[in-house]
C-alpha atoms as a PDB file:
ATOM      1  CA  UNK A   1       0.000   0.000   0.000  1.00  0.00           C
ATOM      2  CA  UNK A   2       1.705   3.279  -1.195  1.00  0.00           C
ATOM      3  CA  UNK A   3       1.912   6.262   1.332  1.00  0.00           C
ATOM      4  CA  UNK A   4      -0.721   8.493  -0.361  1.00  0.00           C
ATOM      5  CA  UNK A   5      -3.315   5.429  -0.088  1.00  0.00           C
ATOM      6  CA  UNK A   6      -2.714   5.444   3.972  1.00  0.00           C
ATOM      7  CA  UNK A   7      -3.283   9.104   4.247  1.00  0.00           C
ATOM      8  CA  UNK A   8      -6.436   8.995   2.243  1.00  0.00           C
ATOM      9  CA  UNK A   9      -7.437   6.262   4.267  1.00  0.00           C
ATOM     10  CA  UNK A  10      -6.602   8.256   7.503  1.00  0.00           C
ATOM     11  CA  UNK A  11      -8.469  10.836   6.177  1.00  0.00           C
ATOM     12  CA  UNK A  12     -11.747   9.429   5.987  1.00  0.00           C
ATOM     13  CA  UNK A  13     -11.611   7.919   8.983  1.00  0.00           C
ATOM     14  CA  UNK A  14     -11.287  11.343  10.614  1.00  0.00           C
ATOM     15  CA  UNK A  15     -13.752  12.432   8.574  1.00  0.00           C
ATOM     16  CA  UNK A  16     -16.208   9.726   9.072  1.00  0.00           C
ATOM     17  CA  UNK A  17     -15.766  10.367  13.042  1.00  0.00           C
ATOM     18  CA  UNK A  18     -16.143  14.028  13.171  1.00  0.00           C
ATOM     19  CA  UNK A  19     -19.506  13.515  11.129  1.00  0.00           C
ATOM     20  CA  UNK A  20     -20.251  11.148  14.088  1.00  0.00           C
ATOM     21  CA  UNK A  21     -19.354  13.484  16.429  1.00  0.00           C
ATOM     22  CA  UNK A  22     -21.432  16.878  15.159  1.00  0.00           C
ATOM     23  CA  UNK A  23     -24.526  14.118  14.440  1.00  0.00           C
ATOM     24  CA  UNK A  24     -24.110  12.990  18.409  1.00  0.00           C
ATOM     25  CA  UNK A  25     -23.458  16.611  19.927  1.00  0.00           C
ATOM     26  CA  UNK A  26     -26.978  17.741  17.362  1.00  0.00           C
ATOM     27  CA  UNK A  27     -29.166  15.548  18.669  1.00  0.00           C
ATOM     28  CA  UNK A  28     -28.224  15.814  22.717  1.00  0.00           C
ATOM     29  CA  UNK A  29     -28.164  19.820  22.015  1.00  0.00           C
ATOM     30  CA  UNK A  30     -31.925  19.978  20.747  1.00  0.00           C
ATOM     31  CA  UNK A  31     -30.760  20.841  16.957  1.00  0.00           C
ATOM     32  CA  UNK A  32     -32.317  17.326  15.738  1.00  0.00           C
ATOM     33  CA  UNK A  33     -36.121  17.010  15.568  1.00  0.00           C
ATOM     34  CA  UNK A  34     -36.793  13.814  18.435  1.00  0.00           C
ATOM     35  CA  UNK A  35     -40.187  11.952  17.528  1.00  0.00           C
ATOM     36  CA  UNK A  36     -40.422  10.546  21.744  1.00  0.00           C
ATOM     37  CA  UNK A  37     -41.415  14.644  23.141  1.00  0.00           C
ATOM     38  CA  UNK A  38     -43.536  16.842  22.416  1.00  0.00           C
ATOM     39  CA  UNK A  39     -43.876  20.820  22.734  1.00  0.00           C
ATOM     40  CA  UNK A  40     -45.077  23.409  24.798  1.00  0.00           C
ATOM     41  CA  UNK A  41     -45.068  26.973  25.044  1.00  0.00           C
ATOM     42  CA  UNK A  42     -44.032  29.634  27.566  1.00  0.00           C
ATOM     43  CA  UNK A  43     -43.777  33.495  27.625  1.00  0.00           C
ATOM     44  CA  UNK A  44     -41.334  34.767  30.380  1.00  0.00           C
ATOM     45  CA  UNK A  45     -40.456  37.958  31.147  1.00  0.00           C
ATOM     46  CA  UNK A  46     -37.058  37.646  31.104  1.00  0.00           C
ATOM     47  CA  UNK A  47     -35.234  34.347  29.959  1.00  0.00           C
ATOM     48  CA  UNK A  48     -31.300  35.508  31.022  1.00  0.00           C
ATOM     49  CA  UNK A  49     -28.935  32.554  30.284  1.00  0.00           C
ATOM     50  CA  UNK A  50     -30.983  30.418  28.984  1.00  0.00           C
ATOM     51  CA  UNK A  51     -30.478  29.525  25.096  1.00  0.00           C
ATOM     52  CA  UNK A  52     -31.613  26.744  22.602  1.00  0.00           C
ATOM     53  CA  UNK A  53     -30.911  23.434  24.098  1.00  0.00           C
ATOM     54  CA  UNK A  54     -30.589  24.397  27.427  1.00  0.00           C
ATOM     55  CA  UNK A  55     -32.037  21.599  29.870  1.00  0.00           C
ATOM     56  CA  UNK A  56     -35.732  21.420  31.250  1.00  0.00           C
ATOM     57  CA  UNK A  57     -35.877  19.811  34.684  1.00  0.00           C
ATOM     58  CA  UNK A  58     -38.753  18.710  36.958  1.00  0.00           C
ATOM     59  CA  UNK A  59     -37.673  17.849  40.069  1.00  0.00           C
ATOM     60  CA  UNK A  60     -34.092  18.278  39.304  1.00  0.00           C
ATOM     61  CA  UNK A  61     -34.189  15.399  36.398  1.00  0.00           C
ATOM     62  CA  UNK A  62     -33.603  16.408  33.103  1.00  0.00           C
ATOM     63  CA  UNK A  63     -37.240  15.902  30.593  1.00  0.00           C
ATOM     64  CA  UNK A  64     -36.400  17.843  28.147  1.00  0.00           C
ATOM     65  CA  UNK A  65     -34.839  21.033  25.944  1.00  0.00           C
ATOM     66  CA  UNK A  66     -35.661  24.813  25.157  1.00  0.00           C
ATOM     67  CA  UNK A  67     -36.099  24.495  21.300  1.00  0.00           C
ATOM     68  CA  UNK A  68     -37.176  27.750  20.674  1.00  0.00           C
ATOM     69  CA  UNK A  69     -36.565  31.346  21.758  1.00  0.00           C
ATOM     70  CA  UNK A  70     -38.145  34.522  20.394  1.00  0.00           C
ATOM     71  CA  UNK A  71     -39.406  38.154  21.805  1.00  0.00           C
ATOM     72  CA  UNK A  72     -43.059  38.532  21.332  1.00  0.00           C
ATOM     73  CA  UNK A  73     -43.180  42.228  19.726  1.00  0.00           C
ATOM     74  CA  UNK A  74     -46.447  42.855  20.957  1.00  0.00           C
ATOM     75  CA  UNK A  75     -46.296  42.265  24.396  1.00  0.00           C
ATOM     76  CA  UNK A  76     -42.401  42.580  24.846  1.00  0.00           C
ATOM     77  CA  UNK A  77     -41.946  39.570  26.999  1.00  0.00           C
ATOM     78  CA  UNK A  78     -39.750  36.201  25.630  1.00  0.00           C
ATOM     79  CA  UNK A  79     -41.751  33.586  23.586  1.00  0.00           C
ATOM     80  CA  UNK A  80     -39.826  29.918  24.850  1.00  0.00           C
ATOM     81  CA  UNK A  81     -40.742  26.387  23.519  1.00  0.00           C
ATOM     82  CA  UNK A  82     -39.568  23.171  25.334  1.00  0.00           C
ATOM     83  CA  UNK A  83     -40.195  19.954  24.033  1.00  0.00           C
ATOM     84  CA  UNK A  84     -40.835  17.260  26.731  1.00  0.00           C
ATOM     85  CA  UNK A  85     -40.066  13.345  27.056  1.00  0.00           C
ATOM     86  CA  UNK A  86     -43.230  11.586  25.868  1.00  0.00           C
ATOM     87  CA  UNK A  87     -44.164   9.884  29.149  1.00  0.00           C
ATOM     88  CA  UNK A  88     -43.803  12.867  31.521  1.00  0.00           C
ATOM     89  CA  UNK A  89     -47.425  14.403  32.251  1.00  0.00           C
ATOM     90  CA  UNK A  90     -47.312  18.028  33.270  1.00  0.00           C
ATOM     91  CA  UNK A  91     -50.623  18.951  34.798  1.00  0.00           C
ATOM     92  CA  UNK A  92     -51.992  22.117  33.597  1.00  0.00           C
ATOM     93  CA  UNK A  93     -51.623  24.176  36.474  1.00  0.00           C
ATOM     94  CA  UNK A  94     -47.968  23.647  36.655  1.00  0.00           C
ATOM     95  CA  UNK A  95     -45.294  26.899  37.180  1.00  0.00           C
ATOM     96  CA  UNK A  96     -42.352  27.136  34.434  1.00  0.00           C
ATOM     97  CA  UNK A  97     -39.318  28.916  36.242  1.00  0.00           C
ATOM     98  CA  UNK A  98     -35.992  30.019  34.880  1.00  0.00           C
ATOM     99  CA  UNK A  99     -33.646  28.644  37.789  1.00  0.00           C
ATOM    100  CA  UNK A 100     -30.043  28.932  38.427  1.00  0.00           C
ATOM    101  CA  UNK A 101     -27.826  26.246  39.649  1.00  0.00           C
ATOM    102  CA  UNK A 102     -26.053  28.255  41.899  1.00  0.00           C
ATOM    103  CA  UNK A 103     -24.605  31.878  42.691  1.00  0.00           C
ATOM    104  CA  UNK A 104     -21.986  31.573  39.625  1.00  0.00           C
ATOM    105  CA  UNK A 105     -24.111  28.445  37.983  1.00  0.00           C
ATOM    106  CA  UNK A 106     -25.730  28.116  34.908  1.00  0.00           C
ATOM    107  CA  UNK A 107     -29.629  28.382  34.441  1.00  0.00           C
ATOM    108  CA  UNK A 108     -31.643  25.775  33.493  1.00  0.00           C
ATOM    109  CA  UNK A 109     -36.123  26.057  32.954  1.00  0.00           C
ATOM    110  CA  UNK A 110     -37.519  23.958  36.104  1.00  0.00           C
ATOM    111  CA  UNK A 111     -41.434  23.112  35.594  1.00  0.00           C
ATOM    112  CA  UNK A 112     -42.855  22.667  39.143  1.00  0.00           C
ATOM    113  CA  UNK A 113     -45.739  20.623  38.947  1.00  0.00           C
ATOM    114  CA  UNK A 114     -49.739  21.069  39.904  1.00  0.00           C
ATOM    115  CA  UNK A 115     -52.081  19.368  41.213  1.00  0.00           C
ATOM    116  CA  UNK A 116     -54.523  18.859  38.418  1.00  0.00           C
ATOM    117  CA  UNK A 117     -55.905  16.421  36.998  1.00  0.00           C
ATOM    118  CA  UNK A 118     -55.736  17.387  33.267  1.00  0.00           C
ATOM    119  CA  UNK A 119     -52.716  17.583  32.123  1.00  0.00           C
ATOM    120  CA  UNK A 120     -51.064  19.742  28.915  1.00  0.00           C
ATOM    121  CA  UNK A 121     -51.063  18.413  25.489  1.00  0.00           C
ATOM    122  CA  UNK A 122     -48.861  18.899  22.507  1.00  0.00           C
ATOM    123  CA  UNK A 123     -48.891  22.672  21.764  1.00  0.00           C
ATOM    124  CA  UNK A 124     -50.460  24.338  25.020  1.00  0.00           C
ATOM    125  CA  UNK A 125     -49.142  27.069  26.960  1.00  0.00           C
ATOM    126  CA  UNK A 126     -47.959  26.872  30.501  1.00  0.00           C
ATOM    127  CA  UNK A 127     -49.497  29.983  31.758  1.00  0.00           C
ATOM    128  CA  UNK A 128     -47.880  30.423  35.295  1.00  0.00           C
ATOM    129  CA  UNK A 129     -44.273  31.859  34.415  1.00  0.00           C
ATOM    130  CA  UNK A 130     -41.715  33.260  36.683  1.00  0.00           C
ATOM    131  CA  UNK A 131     -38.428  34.719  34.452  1.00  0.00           C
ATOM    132  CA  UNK A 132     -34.892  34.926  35.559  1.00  0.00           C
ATOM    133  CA  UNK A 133     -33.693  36.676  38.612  1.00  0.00           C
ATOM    134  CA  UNK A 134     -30.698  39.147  38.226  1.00  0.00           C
ATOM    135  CA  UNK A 135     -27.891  38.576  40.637  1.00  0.00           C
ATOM    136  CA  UNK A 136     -26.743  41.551  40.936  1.00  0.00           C
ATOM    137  CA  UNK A 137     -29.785  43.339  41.265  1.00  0.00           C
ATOM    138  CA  UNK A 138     -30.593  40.982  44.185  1.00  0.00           C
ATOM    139  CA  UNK A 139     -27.147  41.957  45.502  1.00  0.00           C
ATOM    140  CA  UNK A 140     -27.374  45.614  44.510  1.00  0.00           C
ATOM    141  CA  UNK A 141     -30.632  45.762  46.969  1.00  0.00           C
ATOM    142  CA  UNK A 142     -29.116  44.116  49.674  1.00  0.00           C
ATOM    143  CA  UNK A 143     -26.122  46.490  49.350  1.00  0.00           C
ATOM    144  CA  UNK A 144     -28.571  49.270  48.821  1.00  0.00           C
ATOM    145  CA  UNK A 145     -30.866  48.103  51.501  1.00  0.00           C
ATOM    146  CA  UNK A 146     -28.187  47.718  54.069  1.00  0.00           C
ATOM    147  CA  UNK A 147     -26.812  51.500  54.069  1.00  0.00           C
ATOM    148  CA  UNK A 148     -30.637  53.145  53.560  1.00  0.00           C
ATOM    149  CA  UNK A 149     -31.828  51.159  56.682  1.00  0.00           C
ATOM    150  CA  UNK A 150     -28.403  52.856  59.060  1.00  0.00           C
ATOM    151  CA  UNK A 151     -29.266  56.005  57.227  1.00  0.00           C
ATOM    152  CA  UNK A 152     -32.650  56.374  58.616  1.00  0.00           C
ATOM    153  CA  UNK A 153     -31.777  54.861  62.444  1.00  0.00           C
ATOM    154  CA  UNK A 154     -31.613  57.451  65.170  1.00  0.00           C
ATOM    155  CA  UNK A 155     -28.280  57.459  67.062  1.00  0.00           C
END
């Protein structure tokens, strides 16, 4: 076998696994269509850190992806669509929350789960929404909060 044949050869196989690779990374990263979920809808107020394939948790299990992300132009507020395993019931009066994994974490969507007995089909909305919390907001108040309440105390 003559030395151009081996490269060739080399080549393909490199090529052959990188097209393995971008197919495997597509479909865990919500890029790929996946025939076991099915979608629902969400408009948050804000949806900070959270992007196309970002995880969707219930009870700290991953169930699905964001597949969608868009701003609503008429009512200003962020348009999300996750698709759900096939299997996992959300009742309709569930909450859809943009959570964060920690004080330097990533976010993730966490749907919190009713208690009713008819659950959401393909295509509804989740209606009870709560968006992303800025950090440091939260820390600018209790910064602010600190030196207004010493401010106002009598000596």
């Amino acid at each position: 076998m003559s030395e151009s044949a081996t490269e060739v050869l080399t080549g393909a196989g490199v090529l052959a696994v990188a097209i393995g690779f971008f197919a495997y990374a597509a479909g865990g990263a919500g890029f790929m269509p996946r025939g076991d979920s099915y979608a629902l809808k969400a408009s948050f107020r804000s949806v900070e850190g959270i992007t196309v394939g970002t995880d969707v948790r219930m009870s700290g299990v991953k169930v699905g992806t964001v597949t969608a992300l868009a701003l609503n132009p008429a009512t200003f507020r962020a348009d999300a669509t996750v698709d759900v395993q096939k299997g996992i019931s959300v009742p309709s009066d569930s909450t859809i929350i943009v959570a964060s994994e920690g004080l330097l974490g990533g976010a993730f969507v966490e749907i919190q789960p009713g208690g009713s007995p008819d659950d959401l089909a393909a295509g509804d909305e989740i209606e009870d929404t709560q968006g992303a919390v800025s950090v440091i907001s939260l820390l600018m108040k209790f910064v602010g909060g600190g030196s207004n309440a010493d401010e106002g105390s009598a000596p």
